[in-house]
Protein backbone atom coordinates (compact mmCIF):
# COMPACT_ATOMS: atom_id res chain seq x y z
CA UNK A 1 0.00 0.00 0.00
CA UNK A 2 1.16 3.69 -1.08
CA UNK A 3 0.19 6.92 0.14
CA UNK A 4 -0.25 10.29 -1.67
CA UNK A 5 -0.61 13.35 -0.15
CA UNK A 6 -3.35 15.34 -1.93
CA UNK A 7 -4.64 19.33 -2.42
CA UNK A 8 -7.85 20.45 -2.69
CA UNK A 9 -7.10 23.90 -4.16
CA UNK A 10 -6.63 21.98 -7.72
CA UNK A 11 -10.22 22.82 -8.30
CA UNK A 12 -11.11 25.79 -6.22
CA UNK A 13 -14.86 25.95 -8.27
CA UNK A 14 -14.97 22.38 -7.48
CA UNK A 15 -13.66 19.55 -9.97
CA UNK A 16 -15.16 19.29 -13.64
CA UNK A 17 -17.85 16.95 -14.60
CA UNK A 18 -16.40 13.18 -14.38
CA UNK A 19 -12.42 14.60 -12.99
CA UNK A 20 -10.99 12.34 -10.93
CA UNK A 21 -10.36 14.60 -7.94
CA UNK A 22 -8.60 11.47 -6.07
CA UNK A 23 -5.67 10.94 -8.89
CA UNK A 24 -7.20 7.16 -8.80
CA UNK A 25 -6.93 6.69 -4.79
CA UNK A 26 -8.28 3.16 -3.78
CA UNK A 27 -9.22 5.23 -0.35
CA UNK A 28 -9.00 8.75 0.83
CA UNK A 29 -8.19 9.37 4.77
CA UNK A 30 -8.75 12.39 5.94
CA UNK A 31 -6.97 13.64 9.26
CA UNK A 32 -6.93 16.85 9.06
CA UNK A 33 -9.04 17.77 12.11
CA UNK A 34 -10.66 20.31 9.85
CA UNK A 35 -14.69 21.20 9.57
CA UNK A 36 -13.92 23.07 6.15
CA UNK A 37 -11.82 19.43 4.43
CA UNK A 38 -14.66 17.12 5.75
CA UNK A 39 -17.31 19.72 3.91
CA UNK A 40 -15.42 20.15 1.10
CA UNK A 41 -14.78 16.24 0.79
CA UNK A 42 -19.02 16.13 1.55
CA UNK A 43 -19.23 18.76 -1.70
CA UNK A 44 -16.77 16.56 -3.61
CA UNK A 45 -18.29 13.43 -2.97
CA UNK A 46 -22.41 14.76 -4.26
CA UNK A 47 -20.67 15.86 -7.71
CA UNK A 48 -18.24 13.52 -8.64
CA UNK A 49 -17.12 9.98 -8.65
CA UNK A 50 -16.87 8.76 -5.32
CA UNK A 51 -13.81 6.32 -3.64
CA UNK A 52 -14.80 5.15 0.00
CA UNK A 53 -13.34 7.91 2.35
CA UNK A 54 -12.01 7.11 6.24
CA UNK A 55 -11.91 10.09 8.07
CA UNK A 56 -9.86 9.93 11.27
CA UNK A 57 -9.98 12.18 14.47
CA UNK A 58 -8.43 11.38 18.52
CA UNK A 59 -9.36 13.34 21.82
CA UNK A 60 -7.75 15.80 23.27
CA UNK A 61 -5.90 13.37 25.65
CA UNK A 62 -5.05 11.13 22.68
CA UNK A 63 -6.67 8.14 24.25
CA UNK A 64 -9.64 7.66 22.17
CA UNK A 65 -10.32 7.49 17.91
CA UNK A 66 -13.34 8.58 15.95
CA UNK A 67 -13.22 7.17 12.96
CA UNK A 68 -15.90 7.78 9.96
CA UNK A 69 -16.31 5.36 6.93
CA UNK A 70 -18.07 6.46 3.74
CA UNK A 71 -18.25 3.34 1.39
CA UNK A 72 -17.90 4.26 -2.15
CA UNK A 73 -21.41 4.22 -3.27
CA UNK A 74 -22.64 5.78 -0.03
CA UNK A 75 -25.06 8.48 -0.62
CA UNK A 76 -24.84 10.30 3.20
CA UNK A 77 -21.79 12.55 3.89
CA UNK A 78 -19.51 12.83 6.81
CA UNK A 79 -22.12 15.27 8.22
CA UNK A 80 -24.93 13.09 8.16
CA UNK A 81 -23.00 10.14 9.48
CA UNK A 82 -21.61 12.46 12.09
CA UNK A 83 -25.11 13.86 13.48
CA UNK A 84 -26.44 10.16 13.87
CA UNK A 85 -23.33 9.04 15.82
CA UNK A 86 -24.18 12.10 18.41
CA UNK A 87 -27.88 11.22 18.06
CA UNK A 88 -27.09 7.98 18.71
CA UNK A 89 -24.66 9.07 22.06
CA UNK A 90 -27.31 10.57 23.59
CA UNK A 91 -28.86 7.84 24.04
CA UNK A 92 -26.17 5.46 25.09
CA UNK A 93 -24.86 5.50 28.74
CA UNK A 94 -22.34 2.88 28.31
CA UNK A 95 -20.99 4.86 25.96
CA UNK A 96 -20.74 7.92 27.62
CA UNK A 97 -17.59 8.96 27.58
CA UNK A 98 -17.02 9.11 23.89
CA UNK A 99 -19.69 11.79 23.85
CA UNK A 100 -17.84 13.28 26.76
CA UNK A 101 -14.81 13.30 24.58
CA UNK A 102 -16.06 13.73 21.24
CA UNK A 103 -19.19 16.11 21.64
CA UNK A 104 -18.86 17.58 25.03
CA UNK A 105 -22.04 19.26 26.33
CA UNK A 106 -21.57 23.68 26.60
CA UNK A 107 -21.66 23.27 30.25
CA UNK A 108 -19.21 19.73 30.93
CA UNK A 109 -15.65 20.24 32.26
CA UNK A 110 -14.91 19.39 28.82
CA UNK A 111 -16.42 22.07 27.08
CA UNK A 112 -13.17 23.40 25.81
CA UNK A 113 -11.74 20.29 24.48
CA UNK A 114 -9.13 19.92 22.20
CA UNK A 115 -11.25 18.25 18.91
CA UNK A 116 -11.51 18.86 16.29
CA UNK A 117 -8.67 21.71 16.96
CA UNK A 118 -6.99 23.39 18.37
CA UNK A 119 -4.95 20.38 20.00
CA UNK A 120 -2.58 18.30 17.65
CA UNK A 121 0.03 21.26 17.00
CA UNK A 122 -0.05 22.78 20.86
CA UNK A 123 2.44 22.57 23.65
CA UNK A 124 -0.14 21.44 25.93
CA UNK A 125 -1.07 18.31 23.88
CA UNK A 126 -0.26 15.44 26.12
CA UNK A 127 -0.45 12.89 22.85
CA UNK A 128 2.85 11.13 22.08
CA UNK A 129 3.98 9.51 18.89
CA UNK A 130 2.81 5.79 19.79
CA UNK A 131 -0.43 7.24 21.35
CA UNK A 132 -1.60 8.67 18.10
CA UNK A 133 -0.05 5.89 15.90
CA UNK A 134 -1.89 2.98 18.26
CA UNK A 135 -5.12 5.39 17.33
CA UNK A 136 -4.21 5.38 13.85
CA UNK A 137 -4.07 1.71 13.46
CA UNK A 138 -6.69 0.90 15.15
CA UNK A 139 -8.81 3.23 12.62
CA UNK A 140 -7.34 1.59 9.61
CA UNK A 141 -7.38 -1.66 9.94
CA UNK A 142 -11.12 -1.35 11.34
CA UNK A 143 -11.62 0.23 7.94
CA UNK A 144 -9.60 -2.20 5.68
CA UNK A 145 -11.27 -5.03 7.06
CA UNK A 146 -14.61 -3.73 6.96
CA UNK A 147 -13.79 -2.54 2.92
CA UNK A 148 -12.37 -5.95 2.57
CA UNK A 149 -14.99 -7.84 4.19
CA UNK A 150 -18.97 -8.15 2.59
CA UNK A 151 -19.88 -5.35 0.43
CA UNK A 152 -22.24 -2.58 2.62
CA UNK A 153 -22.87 0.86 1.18
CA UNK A 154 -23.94 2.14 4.52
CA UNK A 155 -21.73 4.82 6.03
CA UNK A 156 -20.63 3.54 9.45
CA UNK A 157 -18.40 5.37 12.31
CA UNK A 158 -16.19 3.59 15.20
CA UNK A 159 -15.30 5.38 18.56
CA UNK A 160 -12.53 3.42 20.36
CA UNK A 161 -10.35 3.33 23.43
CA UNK A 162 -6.82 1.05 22.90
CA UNK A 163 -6.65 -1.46 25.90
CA UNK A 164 -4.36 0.54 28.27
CA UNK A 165 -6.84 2.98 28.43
CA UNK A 166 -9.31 2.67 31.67
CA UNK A 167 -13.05 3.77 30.48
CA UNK A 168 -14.96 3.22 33.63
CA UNK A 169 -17.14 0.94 34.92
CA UNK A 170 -20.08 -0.19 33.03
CA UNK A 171 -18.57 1.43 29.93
CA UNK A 172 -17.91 0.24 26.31
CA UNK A 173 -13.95 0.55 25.03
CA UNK A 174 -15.29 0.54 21.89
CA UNK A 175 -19.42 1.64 19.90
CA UNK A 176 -19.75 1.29 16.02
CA UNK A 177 -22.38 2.92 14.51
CA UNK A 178 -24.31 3.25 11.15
CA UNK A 179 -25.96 5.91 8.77
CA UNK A 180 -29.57 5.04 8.99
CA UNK A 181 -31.79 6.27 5.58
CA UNK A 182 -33.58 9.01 5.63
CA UNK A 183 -36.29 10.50 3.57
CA UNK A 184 -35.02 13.40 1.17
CA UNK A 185 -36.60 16.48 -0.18
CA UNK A 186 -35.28 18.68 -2.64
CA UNK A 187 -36.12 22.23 -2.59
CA UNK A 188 -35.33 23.78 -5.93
CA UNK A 189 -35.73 27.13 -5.52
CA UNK A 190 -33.41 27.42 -2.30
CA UNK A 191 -31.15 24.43 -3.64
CA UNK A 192 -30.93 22.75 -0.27
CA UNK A 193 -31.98 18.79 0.54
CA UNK A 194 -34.23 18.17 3.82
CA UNK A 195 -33.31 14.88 4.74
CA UNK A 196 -36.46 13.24 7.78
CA UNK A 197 -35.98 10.68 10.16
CA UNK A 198 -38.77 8.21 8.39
CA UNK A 199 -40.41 8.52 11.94
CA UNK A 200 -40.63 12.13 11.67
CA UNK A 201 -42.51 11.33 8.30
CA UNK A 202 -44.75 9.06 10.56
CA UNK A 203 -45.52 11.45 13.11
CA UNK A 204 -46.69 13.72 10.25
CA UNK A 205 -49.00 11.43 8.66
CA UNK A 206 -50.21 9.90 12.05
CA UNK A 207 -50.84 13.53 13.14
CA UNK A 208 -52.96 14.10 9.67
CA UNK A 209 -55.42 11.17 10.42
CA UNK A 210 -55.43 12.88 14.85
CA UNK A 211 -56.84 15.50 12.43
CA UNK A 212 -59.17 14.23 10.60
CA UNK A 213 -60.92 12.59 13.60
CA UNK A 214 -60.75 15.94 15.37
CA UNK A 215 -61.11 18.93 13.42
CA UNK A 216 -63.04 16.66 10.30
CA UNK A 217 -61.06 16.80 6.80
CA UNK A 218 -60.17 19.95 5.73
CA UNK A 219 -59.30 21.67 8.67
CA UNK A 220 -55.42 22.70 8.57
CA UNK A 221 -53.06 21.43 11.27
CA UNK A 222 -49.88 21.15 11.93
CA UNK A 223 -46.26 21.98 14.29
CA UNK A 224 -43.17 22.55 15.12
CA UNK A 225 -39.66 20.51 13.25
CA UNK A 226 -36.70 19.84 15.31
CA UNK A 227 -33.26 19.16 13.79
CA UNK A 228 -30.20 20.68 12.54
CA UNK A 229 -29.23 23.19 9.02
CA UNK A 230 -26.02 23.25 7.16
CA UNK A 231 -25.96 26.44 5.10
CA UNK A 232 -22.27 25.86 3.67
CA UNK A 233 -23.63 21.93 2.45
CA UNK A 234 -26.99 23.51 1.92
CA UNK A 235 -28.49 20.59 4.18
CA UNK A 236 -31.26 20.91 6.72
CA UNK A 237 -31.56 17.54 8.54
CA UNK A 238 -35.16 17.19 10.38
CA UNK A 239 -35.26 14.29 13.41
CA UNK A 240 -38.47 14.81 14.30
CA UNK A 241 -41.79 16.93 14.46
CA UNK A 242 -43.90 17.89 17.33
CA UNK A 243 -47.53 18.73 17.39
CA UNK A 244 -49.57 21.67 17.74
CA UNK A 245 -48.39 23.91 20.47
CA UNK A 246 -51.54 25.11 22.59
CA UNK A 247 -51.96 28.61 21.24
CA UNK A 248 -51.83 27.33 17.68
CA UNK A 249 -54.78 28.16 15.03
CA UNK A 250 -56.09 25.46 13.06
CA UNK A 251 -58.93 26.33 10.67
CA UNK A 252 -59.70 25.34 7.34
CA UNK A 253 -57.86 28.63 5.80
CA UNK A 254 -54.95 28.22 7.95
CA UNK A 255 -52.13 27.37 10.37
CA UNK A 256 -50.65 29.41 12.60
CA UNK A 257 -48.43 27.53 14.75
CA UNK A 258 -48.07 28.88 18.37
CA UNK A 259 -45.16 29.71 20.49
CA UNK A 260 -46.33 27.92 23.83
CA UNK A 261 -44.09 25.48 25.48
CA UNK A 262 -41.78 25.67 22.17
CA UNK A 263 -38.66 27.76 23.86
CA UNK A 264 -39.13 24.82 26.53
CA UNK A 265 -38.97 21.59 24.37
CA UNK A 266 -36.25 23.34 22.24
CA UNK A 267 -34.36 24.15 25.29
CA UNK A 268 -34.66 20.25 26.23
CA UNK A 269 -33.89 18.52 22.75
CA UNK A 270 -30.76 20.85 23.01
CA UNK A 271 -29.60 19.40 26.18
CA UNK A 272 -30.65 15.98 25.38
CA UNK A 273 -28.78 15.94 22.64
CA UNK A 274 -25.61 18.01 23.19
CA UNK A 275 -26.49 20.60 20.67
CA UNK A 276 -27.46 18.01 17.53
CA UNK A 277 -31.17 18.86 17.62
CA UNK A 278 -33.10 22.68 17.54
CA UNK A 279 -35.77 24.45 16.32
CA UNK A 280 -35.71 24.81 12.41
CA UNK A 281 -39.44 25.46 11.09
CA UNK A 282 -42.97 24.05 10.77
CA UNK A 283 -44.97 21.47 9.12
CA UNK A 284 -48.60 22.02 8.45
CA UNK A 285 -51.38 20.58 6.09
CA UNK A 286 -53.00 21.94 3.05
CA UNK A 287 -56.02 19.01 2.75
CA UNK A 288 -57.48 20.73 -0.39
CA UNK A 289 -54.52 22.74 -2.12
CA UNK A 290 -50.98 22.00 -2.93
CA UNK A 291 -48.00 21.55 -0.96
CA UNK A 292 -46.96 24.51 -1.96
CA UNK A 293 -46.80 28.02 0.22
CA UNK A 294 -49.75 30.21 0.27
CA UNK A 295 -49.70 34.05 0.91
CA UNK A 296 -50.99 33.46 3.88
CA UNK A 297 -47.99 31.33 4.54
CA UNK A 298 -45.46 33.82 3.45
CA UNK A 299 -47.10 35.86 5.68
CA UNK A 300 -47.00 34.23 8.90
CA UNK A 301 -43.58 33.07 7.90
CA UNK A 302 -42.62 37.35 7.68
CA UNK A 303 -44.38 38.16 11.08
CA UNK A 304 -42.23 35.16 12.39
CA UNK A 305 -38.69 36.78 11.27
CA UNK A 306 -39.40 40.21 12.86
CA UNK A 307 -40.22 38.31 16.25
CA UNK A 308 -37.48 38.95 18.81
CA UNK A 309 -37.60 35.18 19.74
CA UNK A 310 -34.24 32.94 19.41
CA UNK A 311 -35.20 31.51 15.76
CA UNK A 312 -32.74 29.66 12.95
CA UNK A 313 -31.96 32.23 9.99
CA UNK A 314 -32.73 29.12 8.23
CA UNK A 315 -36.66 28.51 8.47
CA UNK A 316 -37.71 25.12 6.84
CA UNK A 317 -41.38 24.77 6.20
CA UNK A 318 -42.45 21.00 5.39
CA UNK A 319 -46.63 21.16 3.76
CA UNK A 320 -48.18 18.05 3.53
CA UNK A 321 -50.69 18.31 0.50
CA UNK A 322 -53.01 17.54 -1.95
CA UNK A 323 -51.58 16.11 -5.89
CA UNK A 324 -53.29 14.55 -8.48
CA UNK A 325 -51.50 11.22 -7.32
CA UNK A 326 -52.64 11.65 -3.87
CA UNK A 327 -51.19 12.76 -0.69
CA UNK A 328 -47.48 14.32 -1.02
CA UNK A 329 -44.76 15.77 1.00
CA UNK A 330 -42.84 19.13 -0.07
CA UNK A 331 -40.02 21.02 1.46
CA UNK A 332 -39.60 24.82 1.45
CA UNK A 333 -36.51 26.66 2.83
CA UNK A 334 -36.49 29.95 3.54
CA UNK A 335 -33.37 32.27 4.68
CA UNK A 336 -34.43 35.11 7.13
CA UNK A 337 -32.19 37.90 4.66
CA UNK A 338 -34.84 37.23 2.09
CA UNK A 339 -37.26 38.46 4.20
CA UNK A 340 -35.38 41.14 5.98
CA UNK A 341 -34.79 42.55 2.06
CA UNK A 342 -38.66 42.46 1.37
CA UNK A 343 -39.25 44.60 4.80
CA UNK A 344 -36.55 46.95 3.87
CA UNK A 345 -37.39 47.46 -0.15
């Protein structure tokens, strides 16, 4: 086996159609401890040919790996597979510490940590040369072997401790886990993908037939969405929906979607997930008219960007509609400049 180190700048608009970006790489690894290499590998990946891609990160102590595999034909990015690993975290005690190390919570004695930098380069890095080459190791041959072993396209991460290292009692030394699917909008006019949780797309549709039985067929409803937005990968990721806040208006014209208890539950998803999941927009129903927004919509979207409430710049607004073929789905994302420049013209 050979290695090649390998520059990015090559194509600084991004490679043309069907370059080989890689120079014919049979895998790229990626340790650069950088946010802005693993997006631009994410925005290399969705336009060219893809190679399977390992990307490899330690601790500040040097005493645990994080390593991320994207299989060749794998349609998620290091983003996506990165959000279900903390997702997944929070709701794994025994594997508490790699959260602890890995995605440490605003208020934990580790809120400063060294990952992804500063850290590697420092004086204070207490790392030595076998530390990070054990780590190293252990990240590629778990890759290797799982590239060499039965073909799976699903992206898949491992967080590890080597043997010497003491995790605690009741604790894993090491937690794989995998990319699950998700359901994927495109929203051509704002060019980002909203990619749901399928039970997110359950809770809509199981909230549609609540509605029915209460408010009779063509009565609007709908609620808040909870998940994260990626303006630089043009991503919105949605894990789940609530429903209708108390003070929300459902009529057959309309939904308004209240404010009551929502600083509350955003407050908690926060904490319960170390900062993966927020507030990013609404779903509602249109039982008798497209998915598409209304003026009425537009409207309550406008009164919502001049509120002095903590809101994303980044407003996604999911409408489950009427088609010709039935029942359909649509994303719409809407940046709060766009209507800051209406207000102001």
């Amino acid at each position: 086996m050979t290695s090649e180190m390998m520059t990015f700048c090559t194509y600084p608009e991004g490679p043309p159609a069907g370059a080989d970006w890689t120079d014919g790489a049979d895998l790229v690894v990626n340790a650069t401890a950088s946010p802005s290499v693993r997006a631009l590998l994410d925005l290399r990946r969705s336009n060219s040919a893809a190679v399977p891609i390992l990307t490899v990160g330690v601790d500040g102590r040097a005493e645990r790996v994080f390593a991320r595999l994207l299989p060749a034909p794998a349609g998620a990015g290091v983003a996506d597979l990165e959000r279900e690993v903390k997702l997944a975290l929070a709701d794994r005690p025994d594997a508490a510490h790699f959260a602890d190390a890995f995605f440490p919570a605003a208020d934990g004695a580790e809120s400063s940590p060294f990952y992804p930098e500063p850290g590697c380069s420092e004086s204070t890095f207490v790392g030595s040369a076998a530390d990070l080459g054990g780590l190293a190791a252990i990240a590629l041959n778990w890759a290797t072997a799982r590239l060499a072993g039965p073909p799976n396209d699903a992206p898949v991460a491992l967080l590890a401790a080597p043997p010497h290292v003491t995790v605690g009692s009741g604790l894993l030394p090491h937690v794989e886990v995998s990319a699950s699917p998700r359901v994927s909008l495109s929203d051509p006019r704002s060019g980002y993908l909203v990619k749901l949780t399928p039970e997110a797309v359950e809770d809509i549709e199981r909230a549609v037939d609540d509605s029915h039985s209460r408010l009779g067929p063509g009565v609007e409803t709908g609620g808040p969405v909870y998940g994260a937005w990626d303006a630089l990968r043009r991503t919105v990721w949605v894990d789940r929906v609530g429903s209708p806040p108390p003070d929300s208006v459902e009529a057959q014209d309309r939904f308004v979607c209240g404010f009551e208890g929502l600083a509350d539950e955003t407050d908690r998803l926060d904490a319960s997930t170390r900062g993966a999941t927020g507030f990013v927009g609404t779903w509602h129903t249109h039982p008798l008219d497209p998915p598409d927004p209304s003026g009425r919509d537009l409207a309550s979207l406008a009164d919502v960007f001049s509120r002095p409430e903590r809101l994303p710049r980044v407003f996604t607004m999911l409408i489950a509609g009427a088609s010709s073929e039935g029942p359909v789905l649509k994303a719409h994302v809407f940046h709060r400049a766009e209507f800051v420049a209406t207000a102001d013209s």
